[in-house]
N, C-alpha and C. Protein backbone atom coordinates (compact mmCIF):
# COMPACT_ATOMS: atom_id res chain seq x y z
N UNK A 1 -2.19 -2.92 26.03
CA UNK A 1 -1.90 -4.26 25.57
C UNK A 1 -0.86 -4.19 24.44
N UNK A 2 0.31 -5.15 24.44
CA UNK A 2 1.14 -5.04 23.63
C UNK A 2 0.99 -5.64 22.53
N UNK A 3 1.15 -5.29 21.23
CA UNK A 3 1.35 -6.39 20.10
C UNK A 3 2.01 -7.12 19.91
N UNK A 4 1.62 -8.71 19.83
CA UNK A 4 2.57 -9.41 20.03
C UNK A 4 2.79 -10.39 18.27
N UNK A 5 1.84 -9.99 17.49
CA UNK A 5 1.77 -10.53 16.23
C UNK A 5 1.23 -9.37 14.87
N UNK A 6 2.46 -9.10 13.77
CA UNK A 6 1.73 -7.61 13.19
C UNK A 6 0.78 -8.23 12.45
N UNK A 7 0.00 -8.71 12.65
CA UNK A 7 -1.28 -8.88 11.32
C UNK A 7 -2.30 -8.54 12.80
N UNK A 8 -1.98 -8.38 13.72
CA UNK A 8 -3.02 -7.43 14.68
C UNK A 8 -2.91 -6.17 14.46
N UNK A 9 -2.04 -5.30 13.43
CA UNK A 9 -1.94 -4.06 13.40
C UNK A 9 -2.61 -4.02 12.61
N UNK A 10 -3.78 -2.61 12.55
CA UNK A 10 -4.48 -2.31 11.78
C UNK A 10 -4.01 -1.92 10.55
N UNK A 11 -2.92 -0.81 10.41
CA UNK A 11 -2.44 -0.36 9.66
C UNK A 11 -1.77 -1.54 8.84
N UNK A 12 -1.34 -2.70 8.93
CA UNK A 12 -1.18 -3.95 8.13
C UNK A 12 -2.26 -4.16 7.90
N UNK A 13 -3.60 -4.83 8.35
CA UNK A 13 -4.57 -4.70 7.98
C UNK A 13 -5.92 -4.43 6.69
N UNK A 14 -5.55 -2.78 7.38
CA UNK A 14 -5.69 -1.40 5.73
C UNK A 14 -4.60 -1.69 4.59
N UNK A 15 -4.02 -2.05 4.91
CA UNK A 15 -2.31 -2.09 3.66
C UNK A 15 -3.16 -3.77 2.82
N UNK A 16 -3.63 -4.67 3.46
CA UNK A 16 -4.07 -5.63 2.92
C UNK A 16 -5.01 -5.53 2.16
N UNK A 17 -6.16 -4.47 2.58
CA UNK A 17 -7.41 -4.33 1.58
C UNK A 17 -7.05 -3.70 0.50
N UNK A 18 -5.95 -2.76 0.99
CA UNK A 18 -5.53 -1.90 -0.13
C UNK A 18 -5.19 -2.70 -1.48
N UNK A 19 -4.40 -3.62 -1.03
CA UNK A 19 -3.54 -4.99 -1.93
C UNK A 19 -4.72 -5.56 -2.65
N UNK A 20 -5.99 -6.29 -2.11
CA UNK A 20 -7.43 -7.05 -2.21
C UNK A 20 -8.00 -6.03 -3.26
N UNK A 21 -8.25 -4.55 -3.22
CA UNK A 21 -8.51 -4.12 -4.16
C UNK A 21 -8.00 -3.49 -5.48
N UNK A 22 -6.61 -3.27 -4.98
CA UNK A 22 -5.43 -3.61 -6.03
C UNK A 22 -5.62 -4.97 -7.07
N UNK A 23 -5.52 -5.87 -6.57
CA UNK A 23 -6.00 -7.13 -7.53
C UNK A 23 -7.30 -7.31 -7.98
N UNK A 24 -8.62 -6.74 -7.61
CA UNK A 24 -9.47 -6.96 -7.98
C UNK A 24 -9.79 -6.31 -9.21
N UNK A 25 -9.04 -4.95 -9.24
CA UNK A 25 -9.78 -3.84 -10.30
C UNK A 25 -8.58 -3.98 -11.53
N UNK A 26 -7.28 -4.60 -11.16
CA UNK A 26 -6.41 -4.95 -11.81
C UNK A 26 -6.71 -6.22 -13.05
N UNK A 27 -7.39 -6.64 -12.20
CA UNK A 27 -7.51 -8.02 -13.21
C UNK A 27 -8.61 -7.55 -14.50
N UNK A 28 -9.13 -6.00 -14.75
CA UNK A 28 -9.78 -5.59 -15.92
C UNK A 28 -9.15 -4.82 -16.39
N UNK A 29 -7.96 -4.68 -16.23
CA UNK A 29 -6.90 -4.05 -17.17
C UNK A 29 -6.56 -4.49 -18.62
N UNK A 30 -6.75 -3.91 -19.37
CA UNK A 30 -6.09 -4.62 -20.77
C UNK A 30 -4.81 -5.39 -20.61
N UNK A 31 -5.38 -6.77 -21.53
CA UNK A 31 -4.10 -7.76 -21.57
C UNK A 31 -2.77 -6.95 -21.55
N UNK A 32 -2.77 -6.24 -22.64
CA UNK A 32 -1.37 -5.30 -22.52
C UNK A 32 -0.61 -5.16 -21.36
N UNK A 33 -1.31 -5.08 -20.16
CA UNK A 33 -0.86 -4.02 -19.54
C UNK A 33 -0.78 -5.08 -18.02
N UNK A 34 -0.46 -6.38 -18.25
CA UNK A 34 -0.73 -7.85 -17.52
C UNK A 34 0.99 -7.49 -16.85
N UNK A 35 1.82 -7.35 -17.85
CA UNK A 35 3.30 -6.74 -16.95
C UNK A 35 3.48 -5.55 -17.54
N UNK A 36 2.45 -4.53 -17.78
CA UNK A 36 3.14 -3.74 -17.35
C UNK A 36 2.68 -2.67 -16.12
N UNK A 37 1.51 -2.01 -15.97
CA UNK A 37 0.71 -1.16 -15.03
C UNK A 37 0.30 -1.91 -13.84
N UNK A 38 -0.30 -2.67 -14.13
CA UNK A 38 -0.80 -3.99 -13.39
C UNK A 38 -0.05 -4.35 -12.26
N UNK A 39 1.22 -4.84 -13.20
CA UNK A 39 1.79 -5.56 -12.16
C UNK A 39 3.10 -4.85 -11.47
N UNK A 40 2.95 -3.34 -11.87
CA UNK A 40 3.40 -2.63 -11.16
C UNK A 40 3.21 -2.14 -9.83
N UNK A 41 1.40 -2.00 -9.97
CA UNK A 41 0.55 -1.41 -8.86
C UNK A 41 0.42 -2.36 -8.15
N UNK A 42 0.47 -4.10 -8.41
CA UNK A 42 0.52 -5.05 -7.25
C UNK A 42 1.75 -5.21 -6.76
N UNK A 43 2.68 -5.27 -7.32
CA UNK A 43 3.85 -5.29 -6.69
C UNK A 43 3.80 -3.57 -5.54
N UNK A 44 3.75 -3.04 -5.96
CA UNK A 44 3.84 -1.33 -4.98
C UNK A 44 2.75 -1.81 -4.05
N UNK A 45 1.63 -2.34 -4.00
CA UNK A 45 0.35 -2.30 -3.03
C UNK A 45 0.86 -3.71 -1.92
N UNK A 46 1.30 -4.85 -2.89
CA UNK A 46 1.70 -6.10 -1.41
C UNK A 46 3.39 -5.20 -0.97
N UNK A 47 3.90 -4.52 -1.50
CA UNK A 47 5.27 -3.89 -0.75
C UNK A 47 4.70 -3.00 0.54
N UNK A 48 3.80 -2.47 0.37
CA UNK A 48 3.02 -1.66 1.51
C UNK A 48 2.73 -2.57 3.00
N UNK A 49 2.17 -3.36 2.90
CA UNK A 49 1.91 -4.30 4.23
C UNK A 49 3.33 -4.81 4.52
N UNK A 50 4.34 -5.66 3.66
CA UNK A 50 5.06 -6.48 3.63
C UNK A 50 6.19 -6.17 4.40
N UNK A 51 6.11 -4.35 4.06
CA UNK A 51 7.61 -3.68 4.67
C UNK A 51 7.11 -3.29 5.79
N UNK A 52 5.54 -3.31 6.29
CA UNK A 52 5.09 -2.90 7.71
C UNK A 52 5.83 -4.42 8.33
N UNK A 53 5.13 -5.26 7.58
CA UNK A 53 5.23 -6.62 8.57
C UNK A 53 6.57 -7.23 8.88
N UNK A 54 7.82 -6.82 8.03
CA UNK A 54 9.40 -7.16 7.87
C UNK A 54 9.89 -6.32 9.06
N UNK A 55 9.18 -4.63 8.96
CA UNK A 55 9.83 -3.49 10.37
C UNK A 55 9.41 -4.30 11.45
N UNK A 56 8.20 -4.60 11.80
CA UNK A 56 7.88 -5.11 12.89
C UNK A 56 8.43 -6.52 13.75
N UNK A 57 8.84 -7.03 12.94
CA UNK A 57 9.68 -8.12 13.33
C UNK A 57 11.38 -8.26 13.83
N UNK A 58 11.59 -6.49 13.54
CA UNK A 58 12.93 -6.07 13.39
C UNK A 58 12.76 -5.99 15.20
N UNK A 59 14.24 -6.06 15.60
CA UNK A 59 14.51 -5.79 16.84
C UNK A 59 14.80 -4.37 17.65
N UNK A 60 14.98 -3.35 16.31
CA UNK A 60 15.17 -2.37 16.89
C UNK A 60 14.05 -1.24 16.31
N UNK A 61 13.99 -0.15 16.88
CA UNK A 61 12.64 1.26 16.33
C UNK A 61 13.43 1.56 15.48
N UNK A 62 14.41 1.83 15.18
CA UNK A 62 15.15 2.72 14.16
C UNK A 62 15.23 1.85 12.61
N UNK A 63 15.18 0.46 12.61
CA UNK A 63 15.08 -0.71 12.00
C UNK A 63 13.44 -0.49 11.22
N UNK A 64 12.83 -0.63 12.38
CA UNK A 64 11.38 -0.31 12.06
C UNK A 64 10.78 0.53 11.03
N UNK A 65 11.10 1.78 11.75
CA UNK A 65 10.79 3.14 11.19
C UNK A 65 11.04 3.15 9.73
N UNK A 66 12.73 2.86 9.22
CA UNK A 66 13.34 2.36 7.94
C UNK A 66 11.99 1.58 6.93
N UNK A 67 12.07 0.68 7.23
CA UNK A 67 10.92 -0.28 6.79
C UNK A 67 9.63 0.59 6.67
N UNK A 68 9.22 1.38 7.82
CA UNK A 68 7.98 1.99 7.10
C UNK A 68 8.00 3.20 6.35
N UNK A 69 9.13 3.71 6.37
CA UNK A 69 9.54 4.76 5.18
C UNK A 69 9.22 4.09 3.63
N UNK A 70 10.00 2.75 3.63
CA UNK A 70 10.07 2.21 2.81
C UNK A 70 8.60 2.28 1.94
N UNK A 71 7.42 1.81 3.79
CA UNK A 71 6.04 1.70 2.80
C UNK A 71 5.53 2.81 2.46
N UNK A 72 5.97 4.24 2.98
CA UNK A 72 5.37 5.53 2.52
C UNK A 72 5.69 5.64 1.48
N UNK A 73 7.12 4.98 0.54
CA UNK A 73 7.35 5.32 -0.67
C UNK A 73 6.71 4.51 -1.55
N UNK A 74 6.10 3.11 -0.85
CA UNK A 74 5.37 2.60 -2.16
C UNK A 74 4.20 2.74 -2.44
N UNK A 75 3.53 3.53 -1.15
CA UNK A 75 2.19 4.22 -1.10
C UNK A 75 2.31 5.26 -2.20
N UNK A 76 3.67 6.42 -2.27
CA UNK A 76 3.41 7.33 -3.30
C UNK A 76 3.71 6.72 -4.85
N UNK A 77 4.20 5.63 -4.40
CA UNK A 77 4.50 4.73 -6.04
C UNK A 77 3.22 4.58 -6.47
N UNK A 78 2.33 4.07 -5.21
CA UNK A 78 0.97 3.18 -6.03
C UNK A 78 0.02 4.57 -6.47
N UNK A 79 0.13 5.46 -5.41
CA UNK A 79 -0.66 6.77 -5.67
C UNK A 79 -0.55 7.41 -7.43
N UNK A 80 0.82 7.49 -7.63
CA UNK A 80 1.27 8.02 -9.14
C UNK A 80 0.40 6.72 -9.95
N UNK A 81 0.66 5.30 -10.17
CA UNK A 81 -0.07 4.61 -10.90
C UNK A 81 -1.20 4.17 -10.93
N UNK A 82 -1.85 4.85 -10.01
CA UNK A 82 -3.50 5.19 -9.89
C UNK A 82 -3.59 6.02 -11.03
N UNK A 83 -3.10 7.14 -10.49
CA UNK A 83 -3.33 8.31 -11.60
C UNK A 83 -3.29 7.68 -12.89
N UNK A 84 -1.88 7.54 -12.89
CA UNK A 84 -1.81 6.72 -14.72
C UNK A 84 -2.94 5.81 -15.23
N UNK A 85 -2.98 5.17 -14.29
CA UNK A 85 -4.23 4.14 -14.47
C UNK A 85 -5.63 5.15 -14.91
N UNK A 86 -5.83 5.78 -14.13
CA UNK A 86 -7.35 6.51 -14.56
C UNK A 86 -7.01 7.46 -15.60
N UNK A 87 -6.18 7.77 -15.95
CA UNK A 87 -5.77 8.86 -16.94
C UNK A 87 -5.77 7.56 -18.20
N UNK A 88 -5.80 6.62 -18.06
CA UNK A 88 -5.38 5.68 -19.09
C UNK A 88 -6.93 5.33 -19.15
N UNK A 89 -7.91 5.65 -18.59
CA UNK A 89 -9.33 4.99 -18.27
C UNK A 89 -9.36 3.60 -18.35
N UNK A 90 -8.14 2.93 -17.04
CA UNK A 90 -8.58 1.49 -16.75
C UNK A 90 -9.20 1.41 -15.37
N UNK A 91 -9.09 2.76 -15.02
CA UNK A 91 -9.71 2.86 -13.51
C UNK A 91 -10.85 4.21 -13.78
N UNK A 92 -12.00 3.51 -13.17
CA UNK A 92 -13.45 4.59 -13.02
C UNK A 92 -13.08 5.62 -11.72
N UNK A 93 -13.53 6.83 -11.99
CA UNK A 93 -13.44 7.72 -10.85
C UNK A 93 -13.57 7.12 -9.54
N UNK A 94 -14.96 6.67 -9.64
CA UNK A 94 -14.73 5.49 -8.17
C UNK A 94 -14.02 4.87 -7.92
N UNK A 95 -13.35 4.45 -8.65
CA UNK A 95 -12.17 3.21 -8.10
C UNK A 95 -11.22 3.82 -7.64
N UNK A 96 -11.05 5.27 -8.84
CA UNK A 96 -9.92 6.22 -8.77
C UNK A 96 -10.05 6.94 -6.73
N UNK A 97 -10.63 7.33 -6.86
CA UNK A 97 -10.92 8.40 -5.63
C UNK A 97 -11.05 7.32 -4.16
N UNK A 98 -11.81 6.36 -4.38
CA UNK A 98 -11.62 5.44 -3.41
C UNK A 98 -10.15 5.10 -3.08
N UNK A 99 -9.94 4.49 -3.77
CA UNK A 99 -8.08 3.97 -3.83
C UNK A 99 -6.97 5.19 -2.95
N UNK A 100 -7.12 6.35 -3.74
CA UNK A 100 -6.32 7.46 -3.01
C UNK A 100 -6.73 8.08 -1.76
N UNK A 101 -8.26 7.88 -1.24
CA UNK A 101 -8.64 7.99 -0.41
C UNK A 101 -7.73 7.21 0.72
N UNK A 102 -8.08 5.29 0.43
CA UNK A 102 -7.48 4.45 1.57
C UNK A 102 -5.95 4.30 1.19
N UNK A 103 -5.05 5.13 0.40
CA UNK A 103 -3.84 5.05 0.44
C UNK A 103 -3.77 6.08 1.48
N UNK A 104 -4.34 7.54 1.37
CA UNK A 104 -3.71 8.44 1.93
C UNK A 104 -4.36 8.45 3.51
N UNK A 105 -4.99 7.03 3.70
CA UNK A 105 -5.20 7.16 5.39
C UNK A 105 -4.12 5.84 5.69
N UNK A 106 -3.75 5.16 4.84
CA UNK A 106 -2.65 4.51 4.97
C UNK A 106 -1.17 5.22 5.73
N UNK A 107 -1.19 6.29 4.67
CA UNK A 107 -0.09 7.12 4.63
C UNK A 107 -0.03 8.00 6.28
N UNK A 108 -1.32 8.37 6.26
CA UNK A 108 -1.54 9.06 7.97
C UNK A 108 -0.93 7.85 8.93
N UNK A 109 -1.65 6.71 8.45
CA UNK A 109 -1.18 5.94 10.29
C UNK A 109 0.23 5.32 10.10
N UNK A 110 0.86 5.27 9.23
CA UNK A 110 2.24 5.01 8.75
C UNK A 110 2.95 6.29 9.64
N UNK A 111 2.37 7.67 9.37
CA UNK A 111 3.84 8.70 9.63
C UNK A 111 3.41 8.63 11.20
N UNK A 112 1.79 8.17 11.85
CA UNK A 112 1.58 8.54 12.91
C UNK A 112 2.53 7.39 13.64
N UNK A 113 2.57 6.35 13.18
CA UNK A 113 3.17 4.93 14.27
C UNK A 113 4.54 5.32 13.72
N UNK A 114 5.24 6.08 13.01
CA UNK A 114 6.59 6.66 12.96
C UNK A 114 7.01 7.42 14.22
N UNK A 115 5.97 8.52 14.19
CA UNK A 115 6.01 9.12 15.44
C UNK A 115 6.12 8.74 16.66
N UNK A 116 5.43 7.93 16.88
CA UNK A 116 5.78 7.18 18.04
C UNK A 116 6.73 5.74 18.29
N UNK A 117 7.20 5.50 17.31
CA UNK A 117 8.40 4.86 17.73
C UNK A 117 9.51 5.55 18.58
């Protein structure tokens, strides 16, 4: 069965929860840090789905692929400001280890639907 709409792709999907818990654990960040960490890691976490959902609409695979490069790089953007984040202790190990967990299965079905373009 073909996809005919990307918010049926899973991997958009995962990129969304990713975003959902991006904002959730964000919003107990010190005021400080409202532009600066914060709204770094939401901007890098909605760029993740956004550049799935922009490739997919593209007319060509090579178009595509581009676009999801794009989201592998904001996966390793958000990955580095995790770290910072828990090294800064605004993120609990759990939040920490969860998070890099569903980035880096993000990151798997990203290089896998590369592959097969």
């Amino acid at each position: 069965m073909k996809v005919k709409d990307y918010k049926e792709l899973l991997i958009w999907q995962k990129g969304i929860d990713v975003v959902d818990r991006i904002y959730r654990i964000s919003k107990g960040f010190p005021q400080d840090e409202l532009y600066g960490l914060s709204a770094q890691m939401r901007r890098s976490a909605v760029s993740i789905p956004s550049n799935i959902a922009e490739g997919f609409v593209r007319q060509h695979n090579k178009e595509y692929a581009q676009f999801l490069y794009i989201s592998l790089g904001s996966c390793a953007e958000l990955e580095t400001q995790i770290i910072v984040g828990h090294r800064q202790n605004y993120l609990t190990r759990e939040d920490h280890d969860g998070l890099l967990e569903a980035i880096n299965h993000e990151i798997r079905m990203i290089r896998s639907l590369i592959k097969k373009l």
